[in-house]
N, C-alpha and C. Protein backbone atom coordinates (compact mmCIF):
# COMPACT_ATOMS: atom_id res chain seq x y z
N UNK A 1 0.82 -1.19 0.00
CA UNK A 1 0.00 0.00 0.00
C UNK A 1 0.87 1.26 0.00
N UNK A 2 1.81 1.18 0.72
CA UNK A 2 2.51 2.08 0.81
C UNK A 2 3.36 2.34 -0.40
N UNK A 3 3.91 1.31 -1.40
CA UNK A 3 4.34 2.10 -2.05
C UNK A 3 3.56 2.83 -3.42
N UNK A 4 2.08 2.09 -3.54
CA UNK A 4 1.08 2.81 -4.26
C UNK A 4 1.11 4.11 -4.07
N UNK A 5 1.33 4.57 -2.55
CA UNK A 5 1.19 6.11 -2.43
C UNK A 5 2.64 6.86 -3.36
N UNK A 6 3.43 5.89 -2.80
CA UNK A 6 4.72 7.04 -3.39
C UNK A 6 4.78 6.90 -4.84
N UNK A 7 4.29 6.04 -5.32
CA UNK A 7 3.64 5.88 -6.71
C UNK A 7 3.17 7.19 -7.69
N UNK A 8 2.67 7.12 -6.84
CA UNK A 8 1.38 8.43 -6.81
C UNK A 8 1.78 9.33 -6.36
N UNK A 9 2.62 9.63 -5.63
CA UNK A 9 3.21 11.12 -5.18
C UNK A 9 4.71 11.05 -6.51
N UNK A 10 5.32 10.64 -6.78
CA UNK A 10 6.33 10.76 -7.63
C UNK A 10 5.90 10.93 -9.08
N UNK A 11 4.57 10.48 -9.37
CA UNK A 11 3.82 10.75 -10.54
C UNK A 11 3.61 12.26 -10.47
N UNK A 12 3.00 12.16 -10.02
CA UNK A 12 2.29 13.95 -9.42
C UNK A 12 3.64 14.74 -9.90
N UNK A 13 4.92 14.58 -8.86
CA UNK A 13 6.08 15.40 -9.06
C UNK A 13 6.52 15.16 -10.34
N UNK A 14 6.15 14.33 -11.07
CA UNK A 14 6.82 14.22 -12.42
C UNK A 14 6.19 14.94 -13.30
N UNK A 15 4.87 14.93 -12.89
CA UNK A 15 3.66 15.78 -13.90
C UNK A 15 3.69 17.20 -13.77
N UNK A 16 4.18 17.42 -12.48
CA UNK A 16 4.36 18.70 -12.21
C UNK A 16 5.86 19.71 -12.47
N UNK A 17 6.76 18.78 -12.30
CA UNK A 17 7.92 19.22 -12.59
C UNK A 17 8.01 19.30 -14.24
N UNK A 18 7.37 18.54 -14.50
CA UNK A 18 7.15 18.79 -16.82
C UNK A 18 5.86 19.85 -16.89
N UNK A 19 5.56 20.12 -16.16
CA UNK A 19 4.65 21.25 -16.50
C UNK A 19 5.28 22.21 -16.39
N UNK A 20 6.00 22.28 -15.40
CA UNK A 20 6.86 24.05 -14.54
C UNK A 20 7.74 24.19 -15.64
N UNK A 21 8.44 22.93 -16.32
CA UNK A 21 9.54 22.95 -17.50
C UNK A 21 8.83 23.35 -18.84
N UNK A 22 7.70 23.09 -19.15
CA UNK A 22 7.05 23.73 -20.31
C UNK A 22 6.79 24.96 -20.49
N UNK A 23 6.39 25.07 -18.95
CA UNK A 23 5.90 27.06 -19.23
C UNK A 23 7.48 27.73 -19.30
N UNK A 24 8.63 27.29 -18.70
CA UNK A 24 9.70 28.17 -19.20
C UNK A 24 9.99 28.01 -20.49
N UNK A 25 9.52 26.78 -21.13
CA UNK A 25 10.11 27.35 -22.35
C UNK A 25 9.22 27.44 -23.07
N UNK A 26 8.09 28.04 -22.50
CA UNK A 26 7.12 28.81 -23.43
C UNK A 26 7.48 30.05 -23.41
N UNK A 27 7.82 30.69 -22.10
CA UNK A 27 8.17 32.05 -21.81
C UNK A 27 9.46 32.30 -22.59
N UNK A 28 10.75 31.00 -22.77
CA UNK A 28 11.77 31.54 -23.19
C UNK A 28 11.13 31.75 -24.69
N UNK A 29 10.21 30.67 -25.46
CA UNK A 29 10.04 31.71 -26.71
C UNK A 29 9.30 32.35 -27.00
N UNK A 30 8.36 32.75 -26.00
CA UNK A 30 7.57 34.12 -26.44
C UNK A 30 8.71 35.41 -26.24
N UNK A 31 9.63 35.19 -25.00
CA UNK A 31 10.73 36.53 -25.28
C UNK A 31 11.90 36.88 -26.61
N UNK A 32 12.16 35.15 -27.20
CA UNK A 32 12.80 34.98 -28.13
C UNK A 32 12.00 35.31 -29.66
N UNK A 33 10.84 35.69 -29.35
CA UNK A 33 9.97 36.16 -30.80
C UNK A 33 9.97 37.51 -30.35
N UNK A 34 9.47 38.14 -29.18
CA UNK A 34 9.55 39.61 -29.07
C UNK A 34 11.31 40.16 -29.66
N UNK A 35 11.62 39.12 -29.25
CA UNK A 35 13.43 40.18 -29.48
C UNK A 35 13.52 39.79 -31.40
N UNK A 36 12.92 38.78 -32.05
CA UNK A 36 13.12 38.76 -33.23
C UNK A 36 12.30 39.82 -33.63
N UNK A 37 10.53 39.91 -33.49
CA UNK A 37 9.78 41.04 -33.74
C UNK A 37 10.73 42.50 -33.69
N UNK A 38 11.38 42.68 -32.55
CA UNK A 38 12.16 44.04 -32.63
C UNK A 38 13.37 43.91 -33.52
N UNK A 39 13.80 43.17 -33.66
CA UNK A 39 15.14 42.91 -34.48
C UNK A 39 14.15 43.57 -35.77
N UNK A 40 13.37 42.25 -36.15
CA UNK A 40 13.01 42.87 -37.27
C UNK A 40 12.26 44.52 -37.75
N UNK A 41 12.28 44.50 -36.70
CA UNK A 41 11.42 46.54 -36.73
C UNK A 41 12.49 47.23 -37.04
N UNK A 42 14.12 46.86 -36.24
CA UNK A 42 15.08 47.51 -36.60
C UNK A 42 15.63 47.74 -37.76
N UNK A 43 15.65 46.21 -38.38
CA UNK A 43 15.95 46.24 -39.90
C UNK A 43 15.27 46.82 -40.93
N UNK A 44 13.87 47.20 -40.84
CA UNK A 44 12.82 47.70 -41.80
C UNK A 44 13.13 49.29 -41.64
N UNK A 45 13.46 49.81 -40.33
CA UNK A 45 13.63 50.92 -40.25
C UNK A 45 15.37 51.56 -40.63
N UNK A 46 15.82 50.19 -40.88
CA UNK A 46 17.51 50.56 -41.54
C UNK A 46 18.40 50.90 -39.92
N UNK A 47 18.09 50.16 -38.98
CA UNK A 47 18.88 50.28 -37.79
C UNK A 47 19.82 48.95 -37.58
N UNK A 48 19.08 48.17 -38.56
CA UNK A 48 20.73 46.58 -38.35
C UNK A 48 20.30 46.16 -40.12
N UNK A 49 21.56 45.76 -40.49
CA UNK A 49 22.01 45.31 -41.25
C UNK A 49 20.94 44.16 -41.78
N UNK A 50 20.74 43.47 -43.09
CA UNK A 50 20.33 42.26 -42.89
C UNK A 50 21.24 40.96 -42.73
N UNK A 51 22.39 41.14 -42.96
CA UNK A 51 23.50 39.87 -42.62
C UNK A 51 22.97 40.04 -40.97
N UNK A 52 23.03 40.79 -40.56
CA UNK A 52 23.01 40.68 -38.63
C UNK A 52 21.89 40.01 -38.56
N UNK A 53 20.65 40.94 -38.65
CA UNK A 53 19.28 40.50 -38.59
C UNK A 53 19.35 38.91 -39.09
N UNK A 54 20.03 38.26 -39.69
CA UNK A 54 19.95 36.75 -40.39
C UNK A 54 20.84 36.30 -39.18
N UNK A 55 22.18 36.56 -39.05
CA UNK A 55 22.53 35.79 -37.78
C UNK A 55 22.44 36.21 -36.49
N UNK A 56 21.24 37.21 -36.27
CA UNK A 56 20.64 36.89 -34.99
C UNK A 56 19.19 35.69 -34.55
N UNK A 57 19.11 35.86 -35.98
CA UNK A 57 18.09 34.83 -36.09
C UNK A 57 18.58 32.95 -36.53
N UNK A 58 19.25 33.42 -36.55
CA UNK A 58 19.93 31.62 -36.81
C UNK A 58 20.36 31.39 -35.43
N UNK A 59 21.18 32.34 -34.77
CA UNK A 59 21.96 32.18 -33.70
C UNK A 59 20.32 31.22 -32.46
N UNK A 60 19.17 32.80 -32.48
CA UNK A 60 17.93 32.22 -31.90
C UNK A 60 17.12 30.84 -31.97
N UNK A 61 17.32 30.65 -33.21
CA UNK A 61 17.14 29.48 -33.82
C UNK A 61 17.88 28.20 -34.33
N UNK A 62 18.88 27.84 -33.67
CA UNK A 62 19.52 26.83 -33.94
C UNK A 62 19.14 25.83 -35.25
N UNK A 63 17.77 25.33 -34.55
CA UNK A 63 17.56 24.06 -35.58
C UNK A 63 16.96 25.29 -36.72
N UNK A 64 17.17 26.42 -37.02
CA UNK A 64 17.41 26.56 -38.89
C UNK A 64 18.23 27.34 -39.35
N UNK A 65 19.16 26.69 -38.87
CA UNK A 65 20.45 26.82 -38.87
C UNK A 65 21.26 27.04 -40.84
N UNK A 66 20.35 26.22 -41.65
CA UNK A 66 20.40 25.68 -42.94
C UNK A 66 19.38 26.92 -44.05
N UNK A 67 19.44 28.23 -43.10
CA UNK A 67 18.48 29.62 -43.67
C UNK A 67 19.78 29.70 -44.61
């Protein structure tokens, strides 16, 4: 019986500890689209380069890496 509970309590912490890990990296890419959104405002307005604007965005983006 007893170890049904810890069963069940280590589930819980597992469900919960992958939840707390999802919302950061939801938050890390909703901040990682705001900073591309401004990147890109900069470039339209002629404040960065587009070579930069491209490897700030590869750099953000690893897996497309192959832009």
């Amino acid at each position: 019986m007893v170890n049904v509970r810890q069963d069940q309590v280590l589930e819980q912490n597992l469900i919960t500890n992958t939840l707390q890990s999802l919302k950061l990296t939801e938050d890390k890419v909703d901040n990682n689209m705001k900073s591309i959104k401004q990147q890109y405002i900069d470039l339209k307005e002629g404040k960065m380069s587009q070579s930069n604007f491209m490897r700030n965005l590869r750099m953000t983006m690893p897996h497309y890496r192959d832009w």
